[in-house]
N, C-alpha and C. Protein backbone atom coordinates (compact mmCIF):
# COMPACT_ATOMS: atom_id res chain seq x y z
N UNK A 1 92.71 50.15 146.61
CA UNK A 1 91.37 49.60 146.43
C UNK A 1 90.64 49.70 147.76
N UNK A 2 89.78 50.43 147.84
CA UNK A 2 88.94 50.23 149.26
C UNK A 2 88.33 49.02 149.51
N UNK A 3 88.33 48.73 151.02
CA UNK A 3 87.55 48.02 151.50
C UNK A 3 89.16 46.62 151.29
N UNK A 4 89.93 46.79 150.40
CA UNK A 4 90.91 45.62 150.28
C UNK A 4 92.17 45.77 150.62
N UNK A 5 92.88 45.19 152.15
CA UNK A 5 94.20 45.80 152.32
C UNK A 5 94.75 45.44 151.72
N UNK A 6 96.30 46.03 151.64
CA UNK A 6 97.62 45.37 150.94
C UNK A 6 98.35 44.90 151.99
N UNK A 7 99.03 43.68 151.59
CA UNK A 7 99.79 43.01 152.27
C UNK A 7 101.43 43.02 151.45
N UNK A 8 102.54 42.56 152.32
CA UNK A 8 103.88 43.08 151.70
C UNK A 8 104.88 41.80 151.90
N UNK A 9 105.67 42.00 151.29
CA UNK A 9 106.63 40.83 151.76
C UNK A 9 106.39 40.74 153.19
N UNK A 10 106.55 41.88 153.70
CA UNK A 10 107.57 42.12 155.52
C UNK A 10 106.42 41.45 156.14
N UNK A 11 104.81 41.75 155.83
CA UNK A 11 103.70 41.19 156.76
C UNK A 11 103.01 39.90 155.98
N UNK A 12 103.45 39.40 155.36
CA UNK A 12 102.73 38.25 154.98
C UNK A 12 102.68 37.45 155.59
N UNK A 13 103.74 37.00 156.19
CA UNK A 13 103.25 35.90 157.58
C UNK A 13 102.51 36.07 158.42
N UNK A 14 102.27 37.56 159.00
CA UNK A 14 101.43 37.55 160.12
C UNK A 14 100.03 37.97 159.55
N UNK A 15 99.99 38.65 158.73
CA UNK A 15 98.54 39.15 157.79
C UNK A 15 97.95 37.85 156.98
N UNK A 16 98.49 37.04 156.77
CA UNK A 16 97.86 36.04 156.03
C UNK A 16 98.31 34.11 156.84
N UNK A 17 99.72 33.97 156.59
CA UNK A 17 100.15 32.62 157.51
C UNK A 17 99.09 32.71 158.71
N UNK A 18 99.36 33.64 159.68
CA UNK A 18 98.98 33.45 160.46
C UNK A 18 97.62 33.47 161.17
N UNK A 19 96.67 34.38 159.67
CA UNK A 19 95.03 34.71 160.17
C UNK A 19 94.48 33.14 160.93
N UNK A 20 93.64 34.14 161.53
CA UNK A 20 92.56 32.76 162.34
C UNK A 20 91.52 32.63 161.32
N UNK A 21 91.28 33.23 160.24
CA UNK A 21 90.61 33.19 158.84
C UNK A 21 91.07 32.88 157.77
N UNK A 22 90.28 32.33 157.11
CA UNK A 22 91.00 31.85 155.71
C UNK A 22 91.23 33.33 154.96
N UNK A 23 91.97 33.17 153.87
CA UNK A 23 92.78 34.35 153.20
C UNK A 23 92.22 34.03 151.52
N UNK A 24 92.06 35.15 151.39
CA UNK A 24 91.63 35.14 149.90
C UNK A 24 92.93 35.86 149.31
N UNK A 25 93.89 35.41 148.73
CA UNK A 25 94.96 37.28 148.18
C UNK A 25 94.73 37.43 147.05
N UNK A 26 95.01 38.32 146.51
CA UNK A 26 94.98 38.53 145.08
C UNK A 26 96.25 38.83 144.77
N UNK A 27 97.02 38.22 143.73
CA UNK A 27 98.56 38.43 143.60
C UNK A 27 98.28 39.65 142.27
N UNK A 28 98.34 40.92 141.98
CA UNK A 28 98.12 41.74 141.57
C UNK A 28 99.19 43.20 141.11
N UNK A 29 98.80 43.81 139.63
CA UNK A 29 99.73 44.54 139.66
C UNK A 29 99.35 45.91 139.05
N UNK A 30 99.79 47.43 139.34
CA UNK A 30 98.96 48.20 138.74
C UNK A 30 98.76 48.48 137.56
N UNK A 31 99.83 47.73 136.61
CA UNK A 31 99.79 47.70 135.17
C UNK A 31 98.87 46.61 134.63
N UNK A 32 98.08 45.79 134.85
CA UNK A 32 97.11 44.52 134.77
C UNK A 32 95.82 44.96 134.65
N UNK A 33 95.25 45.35 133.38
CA UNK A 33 93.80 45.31 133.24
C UNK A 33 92.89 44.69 134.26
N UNK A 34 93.08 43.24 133.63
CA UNK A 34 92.48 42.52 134.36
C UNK A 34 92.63 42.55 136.24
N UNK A 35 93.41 43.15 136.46
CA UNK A 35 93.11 43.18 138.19
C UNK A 35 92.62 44.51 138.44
N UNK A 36 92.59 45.16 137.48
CA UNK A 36 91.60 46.62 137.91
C UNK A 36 90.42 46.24 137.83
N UNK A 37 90.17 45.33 137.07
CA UNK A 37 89.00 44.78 136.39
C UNK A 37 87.80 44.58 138.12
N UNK A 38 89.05 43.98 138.74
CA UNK A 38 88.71 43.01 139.83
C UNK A 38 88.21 42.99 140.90
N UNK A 39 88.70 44.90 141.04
CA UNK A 39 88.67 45.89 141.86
C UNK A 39 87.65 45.39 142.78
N UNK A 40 86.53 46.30 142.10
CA UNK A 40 85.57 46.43 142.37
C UNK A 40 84.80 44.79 143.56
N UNK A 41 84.96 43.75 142.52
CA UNK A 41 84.39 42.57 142.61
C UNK A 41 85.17 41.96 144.31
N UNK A 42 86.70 42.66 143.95
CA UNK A 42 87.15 42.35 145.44
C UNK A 42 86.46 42.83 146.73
N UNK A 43 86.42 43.55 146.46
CA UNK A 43 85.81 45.07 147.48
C UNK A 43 84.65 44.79 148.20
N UNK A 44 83.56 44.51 146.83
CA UNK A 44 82.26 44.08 147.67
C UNK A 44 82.33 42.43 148.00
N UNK A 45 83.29 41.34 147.48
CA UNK A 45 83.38 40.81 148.45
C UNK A 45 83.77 40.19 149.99
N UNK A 46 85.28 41.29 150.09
CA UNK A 46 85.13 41.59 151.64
C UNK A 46 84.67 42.02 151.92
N UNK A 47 83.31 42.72 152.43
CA UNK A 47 82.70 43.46 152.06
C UNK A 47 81.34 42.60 152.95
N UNK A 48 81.23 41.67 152.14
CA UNK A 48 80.07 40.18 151.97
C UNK A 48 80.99 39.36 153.10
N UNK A 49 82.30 38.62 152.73
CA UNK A 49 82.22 38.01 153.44
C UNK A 49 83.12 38.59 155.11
N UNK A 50 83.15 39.36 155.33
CA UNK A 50 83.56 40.05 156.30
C UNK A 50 83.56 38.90 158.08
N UNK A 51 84.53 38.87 158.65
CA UNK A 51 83.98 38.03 159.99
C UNK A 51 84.35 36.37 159.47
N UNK A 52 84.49 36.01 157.91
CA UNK A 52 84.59 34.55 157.53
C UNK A 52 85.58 34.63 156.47
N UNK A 53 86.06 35.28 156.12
CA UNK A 53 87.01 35.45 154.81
C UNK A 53 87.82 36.69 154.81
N UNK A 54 89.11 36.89 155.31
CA UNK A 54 89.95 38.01 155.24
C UNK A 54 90.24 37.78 153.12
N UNK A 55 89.96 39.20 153.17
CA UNK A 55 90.50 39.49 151.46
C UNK A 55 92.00 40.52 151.34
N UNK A 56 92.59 39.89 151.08
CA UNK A 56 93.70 40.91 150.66
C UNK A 56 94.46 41.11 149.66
N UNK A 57 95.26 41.83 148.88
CA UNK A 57 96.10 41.89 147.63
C UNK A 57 97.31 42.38 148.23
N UNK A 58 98.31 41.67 146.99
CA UNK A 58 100.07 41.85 147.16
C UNK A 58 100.50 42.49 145.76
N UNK A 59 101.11 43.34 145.66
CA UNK A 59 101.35 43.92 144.63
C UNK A 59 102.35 43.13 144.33
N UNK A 60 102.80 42.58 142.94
CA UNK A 60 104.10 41.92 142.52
C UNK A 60 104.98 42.95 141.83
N UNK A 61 105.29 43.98 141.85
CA UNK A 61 106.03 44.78 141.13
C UNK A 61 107.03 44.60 142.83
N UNK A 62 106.54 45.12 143.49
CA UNK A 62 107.33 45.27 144.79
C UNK A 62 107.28 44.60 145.68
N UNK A 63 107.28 43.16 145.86
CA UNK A 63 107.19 42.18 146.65
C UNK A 63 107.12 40.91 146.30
N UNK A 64 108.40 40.79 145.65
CA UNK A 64 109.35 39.52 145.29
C UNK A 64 109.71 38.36 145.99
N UNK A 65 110.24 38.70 147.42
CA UNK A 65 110.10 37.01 147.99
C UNK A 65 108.67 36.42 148.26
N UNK A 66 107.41 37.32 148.27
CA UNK A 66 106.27 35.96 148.59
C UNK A 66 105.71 35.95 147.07
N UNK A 67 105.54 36.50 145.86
CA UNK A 67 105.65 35.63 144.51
C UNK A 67 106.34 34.81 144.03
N UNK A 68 107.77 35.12 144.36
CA UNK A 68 109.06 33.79 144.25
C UNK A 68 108.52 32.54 145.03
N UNK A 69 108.26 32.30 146.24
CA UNK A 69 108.02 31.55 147.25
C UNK A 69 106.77 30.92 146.50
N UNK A 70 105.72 31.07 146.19
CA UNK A 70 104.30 30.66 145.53
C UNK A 70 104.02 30.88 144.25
N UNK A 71 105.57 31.01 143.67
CA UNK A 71 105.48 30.62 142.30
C UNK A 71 104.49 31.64 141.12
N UNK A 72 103.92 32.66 141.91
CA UNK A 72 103.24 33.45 140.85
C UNK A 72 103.57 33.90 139.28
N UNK A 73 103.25 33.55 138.73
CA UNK A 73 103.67 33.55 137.33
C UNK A 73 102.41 34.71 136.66
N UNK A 74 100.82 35.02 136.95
CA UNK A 74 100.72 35.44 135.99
C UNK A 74 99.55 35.99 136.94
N UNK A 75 98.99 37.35 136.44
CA UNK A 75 98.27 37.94 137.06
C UNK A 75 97.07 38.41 136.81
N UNK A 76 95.86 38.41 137.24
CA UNK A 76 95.65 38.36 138.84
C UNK A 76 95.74 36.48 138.86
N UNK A 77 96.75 36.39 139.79
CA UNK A 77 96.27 34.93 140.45
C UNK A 77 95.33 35.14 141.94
N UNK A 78 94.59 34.25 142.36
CA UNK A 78 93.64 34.11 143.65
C UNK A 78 94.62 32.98 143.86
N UNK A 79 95.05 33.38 145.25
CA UNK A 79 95.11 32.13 146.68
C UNK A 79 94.67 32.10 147.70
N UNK A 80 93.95 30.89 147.80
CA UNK A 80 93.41 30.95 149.30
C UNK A 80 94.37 30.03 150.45
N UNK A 81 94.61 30.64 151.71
CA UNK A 81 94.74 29.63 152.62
C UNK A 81 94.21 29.83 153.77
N UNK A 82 94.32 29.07 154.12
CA UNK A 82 93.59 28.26 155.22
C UNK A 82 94.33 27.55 156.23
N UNK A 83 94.91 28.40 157.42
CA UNK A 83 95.92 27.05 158.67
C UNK A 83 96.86 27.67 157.95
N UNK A 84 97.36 28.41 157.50
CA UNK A 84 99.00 28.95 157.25
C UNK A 84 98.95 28.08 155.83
N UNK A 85 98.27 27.45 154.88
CA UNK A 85 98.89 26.69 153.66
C UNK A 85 97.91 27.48 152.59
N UNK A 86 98.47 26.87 151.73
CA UNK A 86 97.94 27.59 150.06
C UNK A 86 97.08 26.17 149.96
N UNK A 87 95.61 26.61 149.81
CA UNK A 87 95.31 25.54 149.62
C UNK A 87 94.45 25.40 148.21
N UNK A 88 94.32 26.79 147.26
CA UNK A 88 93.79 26.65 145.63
C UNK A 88 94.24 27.78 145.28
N UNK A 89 94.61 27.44 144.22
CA UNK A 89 95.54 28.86 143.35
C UNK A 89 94.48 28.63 142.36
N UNK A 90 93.97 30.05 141.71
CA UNK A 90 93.21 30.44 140.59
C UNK A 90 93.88 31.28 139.91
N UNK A 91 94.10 31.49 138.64
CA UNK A 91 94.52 32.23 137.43
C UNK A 91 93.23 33.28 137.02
N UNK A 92 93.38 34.38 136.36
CA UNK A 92 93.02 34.98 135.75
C UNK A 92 91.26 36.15 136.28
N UNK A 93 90.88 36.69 135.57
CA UNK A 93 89.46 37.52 136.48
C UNK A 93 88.86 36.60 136.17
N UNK A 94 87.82 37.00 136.89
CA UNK A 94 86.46 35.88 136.83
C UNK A 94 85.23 36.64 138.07
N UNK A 95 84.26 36.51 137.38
CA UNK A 95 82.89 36.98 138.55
C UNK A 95 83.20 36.57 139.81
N UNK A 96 82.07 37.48 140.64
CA UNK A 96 82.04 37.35 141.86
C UNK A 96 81.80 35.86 142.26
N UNK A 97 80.50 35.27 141.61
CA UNK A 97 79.96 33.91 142.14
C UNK A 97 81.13 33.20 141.96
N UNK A 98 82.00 32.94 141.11
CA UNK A 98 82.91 32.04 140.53
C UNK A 98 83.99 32.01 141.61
N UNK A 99 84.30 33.46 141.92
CA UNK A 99 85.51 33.39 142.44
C UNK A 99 85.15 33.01 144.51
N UNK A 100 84.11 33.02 144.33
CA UNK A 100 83.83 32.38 145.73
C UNK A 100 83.47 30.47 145.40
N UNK A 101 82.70 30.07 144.59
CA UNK A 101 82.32 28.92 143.93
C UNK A 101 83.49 28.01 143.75
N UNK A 102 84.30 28.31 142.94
CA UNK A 102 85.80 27.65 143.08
C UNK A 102 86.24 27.13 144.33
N UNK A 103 86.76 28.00 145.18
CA UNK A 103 87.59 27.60 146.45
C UNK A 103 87.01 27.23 147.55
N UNK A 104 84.75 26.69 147.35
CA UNK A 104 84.22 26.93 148.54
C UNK A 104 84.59 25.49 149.43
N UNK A 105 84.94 24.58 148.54
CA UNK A 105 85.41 23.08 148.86
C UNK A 105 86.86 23.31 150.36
N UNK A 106 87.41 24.30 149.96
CA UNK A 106 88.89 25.07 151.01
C UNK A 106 87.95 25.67 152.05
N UNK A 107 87.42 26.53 151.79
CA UNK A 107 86.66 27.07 153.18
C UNK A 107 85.87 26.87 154.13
């Protein structure tokens, strides 16, 4: 997905625990409609919020200990954290406004 890195088991601590920015991920898989869906909507919002919001996606087909660890069950989930913690898990697609609107209370 342009404009949206991937993050992996091996770098999730330092790509996300550790940002000096809050983290948007997208827990995501290439068989999931709905996160192709999402693509796009991801894209232009790192994109937007660039400098205040790192955006990134984890593929769950191949990166099993940080879905095990945060419990991902169903896809696309949104997590944001903030300070190294998970601080709102979202289920399923949803618009751009929404998916910033939700978690703006975390950021």
């Amino acid at each position: 997905m342009s404009g949206v890195p991937d993050v992996t088991d091996a770098d999730f601590e330092e790509e996300v625990i550790g940002s000096a920015l809050p983290v948007l991920v997208e827990f995501t898989a290439d068989w999931c409609p709905p996160c192709r869906q999402m693509a796009p909507v991801l894209s232009a919002l790192a994109a937007e919020e660039e400098g205040r919001l790192k955006v990134v996606q984890l593929n769950v087909d191949v990166n099993p200990e940080t879905i095990n660890a945060y419990k991902v069950l169903s896809m696309p989930t949104f997590m944001v954290f903030r300070g190294g913690e998970p601080l709102r898990s979202m289920v399923g697609a949803r618009p751009r406004r929404r998916l910033l609107e939700e978690p703006a209370d975390v950021l």
